[in-house]
N, C-alpha and C. Protein backbone atom coordinates (compact mmCIF):
# COMPACT_ATOMS: atom_id res chain seq x y z
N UNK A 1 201.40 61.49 178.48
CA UNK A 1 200.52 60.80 177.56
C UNK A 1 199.49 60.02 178.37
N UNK A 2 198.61 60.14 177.92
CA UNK A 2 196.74 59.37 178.37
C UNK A 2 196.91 58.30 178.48
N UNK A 3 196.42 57.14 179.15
CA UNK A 3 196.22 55.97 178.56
C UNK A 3 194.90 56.06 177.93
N UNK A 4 194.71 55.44 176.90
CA UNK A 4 193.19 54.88 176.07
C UNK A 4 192.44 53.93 176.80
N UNK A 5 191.29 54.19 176.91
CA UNK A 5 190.49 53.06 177.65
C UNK A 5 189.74 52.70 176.68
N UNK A 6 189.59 50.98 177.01
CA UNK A 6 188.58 50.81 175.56
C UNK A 6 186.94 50.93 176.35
N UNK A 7 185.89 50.79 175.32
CA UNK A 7 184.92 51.34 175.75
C UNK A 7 184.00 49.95 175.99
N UNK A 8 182.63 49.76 176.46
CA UNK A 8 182.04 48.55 176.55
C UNK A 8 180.45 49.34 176.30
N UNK A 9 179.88 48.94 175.24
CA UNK A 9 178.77 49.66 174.81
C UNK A 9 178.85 50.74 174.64
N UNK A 10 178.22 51.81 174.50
CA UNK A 10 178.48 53.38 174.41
C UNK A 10 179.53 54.67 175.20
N UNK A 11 180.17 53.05 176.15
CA UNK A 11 180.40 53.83 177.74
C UNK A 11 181.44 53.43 177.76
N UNK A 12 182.55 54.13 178.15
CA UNK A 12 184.07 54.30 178.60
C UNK A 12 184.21 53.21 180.09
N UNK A 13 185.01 52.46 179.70
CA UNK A 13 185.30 51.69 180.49
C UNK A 13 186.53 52.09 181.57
N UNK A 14 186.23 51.07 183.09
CA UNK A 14 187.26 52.14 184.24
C UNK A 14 186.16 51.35 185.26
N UNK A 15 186.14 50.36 185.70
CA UNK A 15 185.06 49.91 186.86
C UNK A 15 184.21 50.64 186.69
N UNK A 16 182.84 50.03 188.20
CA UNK A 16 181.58 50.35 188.18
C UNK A 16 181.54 52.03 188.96
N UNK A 17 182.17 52.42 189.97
CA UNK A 17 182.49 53.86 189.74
C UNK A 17 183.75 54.61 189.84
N UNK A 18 183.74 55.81 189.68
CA UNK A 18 184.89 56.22 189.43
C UNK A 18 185.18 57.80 190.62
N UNK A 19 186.30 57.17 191.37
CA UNK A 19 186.51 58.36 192.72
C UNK A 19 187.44 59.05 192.01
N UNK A 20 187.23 60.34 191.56
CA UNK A 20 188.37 61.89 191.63
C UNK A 20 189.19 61.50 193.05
N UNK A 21 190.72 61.68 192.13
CA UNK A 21 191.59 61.52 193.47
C UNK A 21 191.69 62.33 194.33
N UNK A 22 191.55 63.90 193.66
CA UNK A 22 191.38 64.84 194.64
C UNK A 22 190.75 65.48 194.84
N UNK A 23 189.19 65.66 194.20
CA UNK A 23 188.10 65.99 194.92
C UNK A 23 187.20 64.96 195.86
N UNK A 24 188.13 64.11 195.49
CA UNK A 24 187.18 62.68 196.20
C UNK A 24 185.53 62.51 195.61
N UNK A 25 185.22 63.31 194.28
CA UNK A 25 184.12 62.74 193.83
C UNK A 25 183.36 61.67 193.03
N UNK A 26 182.35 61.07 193.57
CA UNK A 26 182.20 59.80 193.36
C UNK A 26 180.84 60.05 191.92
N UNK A 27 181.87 59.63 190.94
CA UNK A 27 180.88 59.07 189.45
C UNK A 27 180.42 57.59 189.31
N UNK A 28 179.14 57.41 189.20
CA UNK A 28 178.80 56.16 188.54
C UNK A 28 179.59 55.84 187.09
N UNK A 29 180.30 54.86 186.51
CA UNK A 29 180.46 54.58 185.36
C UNK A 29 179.88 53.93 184.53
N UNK A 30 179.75 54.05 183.23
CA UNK A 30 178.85 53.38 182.17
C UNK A 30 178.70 51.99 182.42
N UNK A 31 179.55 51.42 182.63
CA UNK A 31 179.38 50.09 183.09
C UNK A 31 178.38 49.96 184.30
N UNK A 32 178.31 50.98 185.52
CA UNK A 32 177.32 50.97 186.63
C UNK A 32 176.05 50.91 185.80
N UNK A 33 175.72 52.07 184.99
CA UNK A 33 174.21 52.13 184.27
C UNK A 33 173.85 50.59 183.44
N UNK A 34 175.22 50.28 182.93
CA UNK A 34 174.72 49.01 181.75
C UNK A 34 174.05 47.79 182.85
N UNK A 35 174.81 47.84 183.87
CA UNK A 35 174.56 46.69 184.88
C UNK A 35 173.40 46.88 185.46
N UNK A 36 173.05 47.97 185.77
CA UNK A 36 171.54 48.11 186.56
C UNK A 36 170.28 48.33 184.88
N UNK A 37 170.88 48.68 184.03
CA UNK A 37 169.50 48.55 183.31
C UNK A 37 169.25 46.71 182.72
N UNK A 38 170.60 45.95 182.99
CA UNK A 38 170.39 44.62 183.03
C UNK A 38 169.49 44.29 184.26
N UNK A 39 170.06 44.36 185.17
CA UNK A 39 169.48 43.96 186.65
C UNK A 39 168.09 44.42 186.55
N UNK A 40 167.62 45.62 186.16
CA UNK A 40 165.95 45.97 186.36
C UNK A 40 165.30 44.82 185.05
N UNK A 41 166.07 44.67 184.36
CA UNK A 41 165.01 43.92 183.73
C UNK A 41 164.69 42.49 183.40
N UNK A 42 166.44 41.76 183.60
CA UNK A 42 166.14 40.31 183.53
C UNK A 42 166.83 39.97 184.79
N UNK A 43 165.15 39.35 185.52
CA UNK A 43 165.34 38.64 186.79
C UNK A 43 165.89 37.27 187.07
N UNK A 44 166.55 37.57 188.23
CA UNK A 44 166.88 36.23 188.55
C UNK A 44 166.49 34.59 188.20
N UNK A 45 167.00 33.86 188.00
CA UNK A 45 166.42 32.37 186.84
C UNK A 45 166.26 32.84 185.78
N UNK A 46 165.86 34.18 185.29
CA UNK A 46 165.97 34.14 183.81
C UNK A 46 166.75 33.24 182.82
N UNK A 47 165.98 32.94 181.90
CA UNK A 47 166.84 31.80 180.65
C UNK A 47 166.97 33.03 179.41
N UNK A 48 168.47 33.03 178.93
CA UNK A 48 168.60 33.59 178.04
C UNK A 48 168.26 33.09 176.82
N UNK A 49 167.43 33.14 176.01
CA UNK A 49 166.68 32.76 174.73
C UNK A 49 167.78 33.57 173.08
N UNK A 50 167.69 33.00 172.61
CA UNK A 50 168.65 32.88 170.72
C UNK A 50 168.09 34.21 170.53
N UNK A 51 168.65 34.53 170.18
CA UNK A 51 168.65 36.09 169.02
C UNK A 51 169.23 36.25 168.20
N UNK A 52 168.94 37.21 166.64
CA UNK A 52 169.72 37.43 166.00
C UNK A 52 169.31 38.87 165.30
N UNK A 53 169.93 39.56 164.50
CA UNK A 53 168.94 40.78 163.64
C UNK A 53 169.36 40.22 162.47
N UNK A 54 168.78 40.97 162.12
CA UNK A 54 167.97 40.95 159.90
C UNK A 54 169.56 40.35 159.32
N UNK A 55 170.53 40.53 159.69
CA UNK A 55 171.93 39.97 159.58
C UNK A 55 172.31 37.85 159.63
N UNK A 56 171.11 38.08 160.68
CA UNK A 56 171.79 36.42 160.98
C UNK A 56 172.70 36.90 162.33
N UNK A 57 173.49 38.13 162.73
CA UNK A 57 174.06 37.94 163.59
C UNK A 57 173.92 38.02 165.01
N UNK A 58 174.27 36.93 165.33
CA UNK A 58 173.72 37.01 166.99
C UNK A 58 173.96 37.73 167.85
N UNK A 59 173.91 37.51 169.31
CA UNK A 59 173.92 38.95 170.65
C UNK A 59 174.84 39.63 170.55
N UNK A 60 175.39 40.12 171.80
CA UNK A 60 176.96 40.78 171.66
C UNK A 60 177.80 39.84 172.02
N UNK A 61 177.69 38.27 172.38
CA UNK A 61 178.60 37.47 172.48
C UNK A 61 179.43 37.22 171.58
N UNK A 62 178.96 37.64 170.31
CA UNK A 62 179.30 37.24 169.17
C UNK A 62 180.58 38.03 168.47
N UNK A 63 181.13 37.13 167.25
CA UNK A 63 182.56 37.47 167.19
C UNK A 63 183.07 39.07 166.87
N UNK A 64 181.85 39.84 166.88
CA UNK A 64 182.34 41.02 166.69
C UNK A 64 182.97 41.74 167.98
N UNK A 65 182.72 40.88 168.99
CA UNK A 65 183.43 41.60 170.38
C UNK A 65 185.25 41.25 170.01
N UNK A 66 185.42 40.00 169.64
CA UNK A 66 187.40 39.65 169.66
C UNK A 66 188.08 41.16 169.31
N UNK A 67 188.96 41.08 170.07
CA UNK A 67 189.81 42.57 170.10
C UNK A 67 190.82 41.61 169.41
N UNK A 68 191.00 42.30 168.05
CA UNK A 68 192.26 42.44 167.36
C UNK A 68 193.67 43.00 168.07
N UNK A 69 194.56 42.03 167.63
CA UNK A 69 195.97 42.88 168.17
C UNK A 69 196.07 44.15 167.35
N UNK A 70 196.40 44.95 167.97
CA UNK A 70 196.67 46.81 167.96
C UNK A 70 195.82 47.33 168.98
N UNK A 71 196.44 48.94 168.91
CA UNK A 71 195.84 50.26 169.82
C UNK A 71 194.60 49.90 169.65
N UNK A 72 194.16 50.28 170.89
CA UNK A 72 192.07 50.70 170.81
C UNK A 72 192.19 52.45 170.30
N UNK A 73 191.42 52.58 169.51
CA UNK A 73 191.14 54.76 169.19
C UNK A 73 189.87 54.79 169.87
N UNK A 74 190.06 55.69 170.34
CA UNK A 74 189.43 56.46 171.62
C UNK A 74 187.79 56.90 170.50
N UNK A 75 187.19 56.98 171.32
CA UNK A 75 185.42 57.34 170.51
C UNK A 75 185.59 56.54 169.04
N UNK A 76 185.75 55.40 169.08
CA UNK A 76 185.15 54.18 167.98
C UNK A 76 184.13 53.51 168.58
N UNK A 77 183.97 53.56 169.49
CA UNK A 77 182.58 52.56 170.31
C UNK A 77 183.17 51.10 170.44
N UNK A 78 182.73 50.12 170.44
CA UNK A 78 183.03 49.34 170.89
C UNK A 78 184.42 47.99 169.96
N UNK A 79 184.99 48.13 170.24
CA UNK A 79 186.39 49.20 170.66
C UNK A 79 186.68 49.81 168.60
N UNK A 80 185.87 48.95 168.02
CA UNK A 80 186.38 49.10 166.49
C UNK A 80 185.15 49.81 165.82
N UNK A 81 185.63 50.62 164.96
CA UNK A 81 184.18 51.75 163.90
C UNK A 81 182.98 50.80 163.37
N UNK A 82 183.65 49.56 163.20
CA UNK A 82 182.89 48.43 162.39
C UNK A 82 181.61 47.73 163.55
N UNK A 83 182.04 48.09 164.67
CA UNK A 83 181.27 47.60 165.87
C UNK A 83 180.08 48.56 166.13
N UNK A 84 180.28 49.92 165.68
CA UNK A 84 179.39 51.35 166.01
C UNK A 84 178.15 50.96 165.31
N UNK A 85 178.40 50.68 163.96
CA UNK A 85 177.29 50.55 162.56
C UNK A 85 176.01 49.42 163.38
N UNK A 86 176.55 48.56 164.24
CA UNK A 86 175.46 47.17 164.65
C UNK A 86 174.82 47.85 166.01
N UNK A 87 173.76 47.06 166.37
CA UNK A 87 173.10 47.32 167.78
C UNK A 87 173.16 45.60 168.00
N UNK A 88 173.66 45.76 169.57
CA UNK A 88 174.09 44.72 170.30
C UNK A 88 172.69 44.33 170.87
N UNK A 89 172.41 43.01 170.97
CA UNK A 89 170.79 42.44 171.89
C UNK A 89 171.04 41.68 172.76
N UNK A 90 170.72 41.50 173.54
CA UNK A 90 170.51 40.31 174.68
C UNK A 90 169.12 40.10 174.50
N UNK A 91 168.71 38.74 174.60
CA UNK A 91 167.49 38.78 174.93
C UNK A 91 166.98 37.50 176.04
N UNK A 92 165.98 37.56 176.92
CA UNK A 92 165.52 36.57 177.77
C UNK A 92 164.47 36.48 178.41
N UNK A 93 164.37 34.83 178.90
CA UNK A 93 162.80 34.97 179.64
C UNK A 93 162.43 34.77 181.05
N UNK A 94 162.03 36.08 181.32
CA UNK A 94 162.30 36.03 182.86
C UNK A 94 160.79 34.97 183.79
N UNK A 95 161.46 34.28 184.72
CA UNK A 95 160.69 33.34 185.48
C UNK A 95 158.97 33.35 184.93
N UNK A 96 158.47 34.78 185.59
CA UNK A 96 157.32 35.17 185.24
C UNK A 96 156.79 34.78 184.00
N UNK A 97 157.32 34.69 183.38
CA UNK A 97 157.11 34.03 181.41
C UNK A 97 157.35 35.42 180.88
N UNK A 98 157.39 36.89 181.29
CA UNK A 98 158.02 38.10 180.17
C UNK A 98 159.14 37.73 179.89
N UNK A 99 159.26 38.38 178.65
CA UNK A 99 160.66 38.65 177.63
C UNK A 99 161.04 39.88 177.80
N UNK A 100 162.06 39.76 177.62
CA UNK A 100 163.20 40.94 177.64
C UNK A 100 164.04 40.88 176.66
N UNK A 101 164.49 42.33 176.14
CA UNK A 101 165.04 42.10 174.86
C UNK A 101 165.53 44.39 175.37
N UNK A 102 167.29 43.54 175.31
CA UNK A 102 168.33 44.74 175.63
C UNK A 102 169.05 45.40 174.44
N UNK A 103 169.04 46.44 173.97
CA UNK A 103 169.67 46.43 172.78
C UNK A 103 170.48 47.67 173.53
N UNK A 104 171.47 47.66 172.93
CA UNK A 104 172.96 48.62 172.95
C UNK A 104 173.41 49.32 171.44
N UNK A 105 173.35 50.69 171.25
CA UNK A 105 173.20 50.79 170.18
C UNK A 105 174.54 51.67 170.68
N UNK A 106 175.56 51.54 169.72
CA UNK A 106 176.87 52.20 170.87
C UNK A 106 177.36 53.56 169.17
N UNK A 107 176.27 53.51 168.17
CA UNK A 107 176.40 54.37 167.09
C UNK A 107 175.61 55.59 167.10
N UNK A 108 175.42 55.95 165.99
CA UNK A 108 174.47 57.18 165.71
C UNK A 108 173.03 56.95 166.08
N UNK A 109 172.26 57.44 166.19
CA UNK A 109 170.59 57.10 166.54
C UNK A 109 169.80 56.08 165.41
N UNK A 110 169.39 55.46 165.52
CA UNK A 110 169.39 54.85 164.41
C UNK A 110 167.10 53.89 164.78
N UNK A 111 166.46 53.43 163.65
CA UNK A 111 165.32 52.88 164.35
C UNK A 111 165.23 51.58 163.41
N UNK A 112 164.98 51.04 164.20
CA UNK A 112 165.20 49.08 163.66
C UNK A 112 163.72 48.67 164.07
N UNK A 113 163.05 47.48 163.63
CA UNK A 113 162.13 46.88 163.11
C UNK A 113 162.43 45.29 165.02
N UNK A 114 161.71 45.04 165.53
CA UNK A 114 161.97 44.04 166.61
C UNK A 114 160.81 43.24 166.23
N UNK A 115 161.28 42.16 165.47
CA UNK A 115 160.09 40.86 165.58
C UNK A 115 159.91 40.02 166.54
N UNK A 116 158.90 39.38 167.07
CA UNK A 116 158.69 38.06 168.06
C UNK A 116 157.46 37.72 168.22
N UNK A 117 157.25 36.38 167.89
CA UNK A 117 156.17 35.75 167.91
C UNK A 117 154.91 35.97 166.89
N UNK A 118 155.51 36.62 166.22
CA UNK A 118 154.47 37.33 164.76
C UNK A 118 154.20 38.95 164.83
N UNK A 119 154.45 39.07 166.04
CA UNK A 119 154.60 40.44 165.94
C UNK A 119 155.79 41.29 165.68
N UNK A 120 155.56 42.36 165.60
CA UNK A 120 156.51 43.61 165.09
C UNK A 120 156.76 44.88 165.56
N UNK A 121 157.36 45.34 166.13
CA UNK A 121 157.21 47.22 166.65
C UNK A 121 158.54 47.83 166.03
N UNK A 122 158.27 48.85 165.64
CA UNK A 122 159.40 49.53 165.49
C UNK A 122 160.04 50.31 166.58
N UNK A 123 161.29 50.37 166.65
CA UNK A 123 162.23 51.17 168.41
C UNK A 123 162.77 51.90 167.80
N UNK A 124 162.87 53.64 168.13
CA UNK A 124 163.69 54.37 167.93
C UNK A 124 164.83 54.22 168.82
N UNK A 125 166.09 54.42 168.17
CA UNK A 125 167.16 54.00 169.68
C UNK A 125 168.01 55.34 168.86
N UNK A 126 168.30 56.07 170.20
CA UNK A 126 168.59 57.58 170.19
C UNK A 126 170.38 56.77 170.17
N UNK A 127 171.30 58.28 169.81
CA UNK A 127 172.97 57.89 169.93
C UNK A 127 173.59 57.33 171.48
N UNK A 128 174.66 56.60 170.85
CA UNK A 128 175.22 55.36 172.22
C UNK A 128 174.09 55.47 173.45
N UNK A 129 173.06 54.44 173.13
CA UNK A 129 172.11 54.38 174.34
C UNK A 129 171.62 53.01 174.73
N UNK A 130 170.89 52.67 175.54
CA UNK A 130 171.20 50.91 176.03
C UNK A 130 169.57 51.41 176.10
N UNK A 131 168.41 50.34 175.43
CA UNK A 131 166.92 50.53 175.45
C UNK A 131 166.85 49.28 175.92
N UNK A 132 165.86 49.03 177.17
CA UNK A 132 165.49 47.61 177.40
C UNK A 132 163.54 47.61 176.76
N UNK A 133 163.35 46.58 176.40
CA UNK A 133 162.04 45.90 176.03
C UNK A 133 161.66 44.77 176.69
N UNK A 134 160.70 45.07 177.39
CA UNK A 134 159.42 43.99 178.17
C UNK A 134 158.26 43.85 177.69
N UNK A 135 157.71 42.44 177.66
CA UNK A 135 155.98 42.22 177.28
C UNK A 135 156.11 41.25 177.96
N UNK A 136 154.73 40.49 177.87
CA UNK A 136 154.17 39.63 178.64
C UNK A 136 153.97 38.50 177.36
């Protein structure tokens, strides 16, 4: 029997990479990609700034991460079905004065509406995919 790994955004969790014991081949893991598409975009001193979507509900800090006691099921996304339906945000302002704004969409493809500062764009965000957003 498998063990279940629970997942962290779209991506199967297991450290940042993953060595085959006996081919000795070396995979980046989802967690490697989530961390470097953080790292390329909010720089160092960055201040993380409030977010919420059309919900009221805030980043992925928020209480939809608490793991309930029971099994994790394998391809629910993050770790519960109820977690798939939302796109996760970070958002912040890096030294320079740009914003950054990370969304994790760990469901079906889905395109959401991003307000700030009076403005508006719409983002297509393709299935379990991590989109970062920069302006000035």
């Amino acid at each position: 029997m498998s063990a279940v790994r629970p997942n962290i955004g779209p991506f199967a969790c297991g450290g940042l990479v993953q060595i085959h014991s006996e081919t000795k081949e070396i995979k980046q893991a989802g967690l490697y990609w989530a961390l470097v598409q953080y790292a390329r975009a909010i720089r160092r001193g960055a201040v993380i700034v409030a977010s919420h979507d059309a919900n009221g509900d805030a980043p992925a800090v928020s209480g939809v991460l608490f793991v309930p006691p029971g099994p994790l099921v394998a391809g629910t996304g993050i770790p519960y079905s109820v977690a798939t339906s939302r796109v996760f945000h970070t958002a912040a302002k890096n030294p320079d004065g740009s914003m950054v704004l990370v969304l994790t969409n760990p469901g079906e493809a889905k395109e959401l509406t991003v307000a700030c500062g009076g403005s508006t764009a719409k983002i297509a965000l393709t299935e379990d995919s991590i989109t970062t957003l920069r302006w000035s």
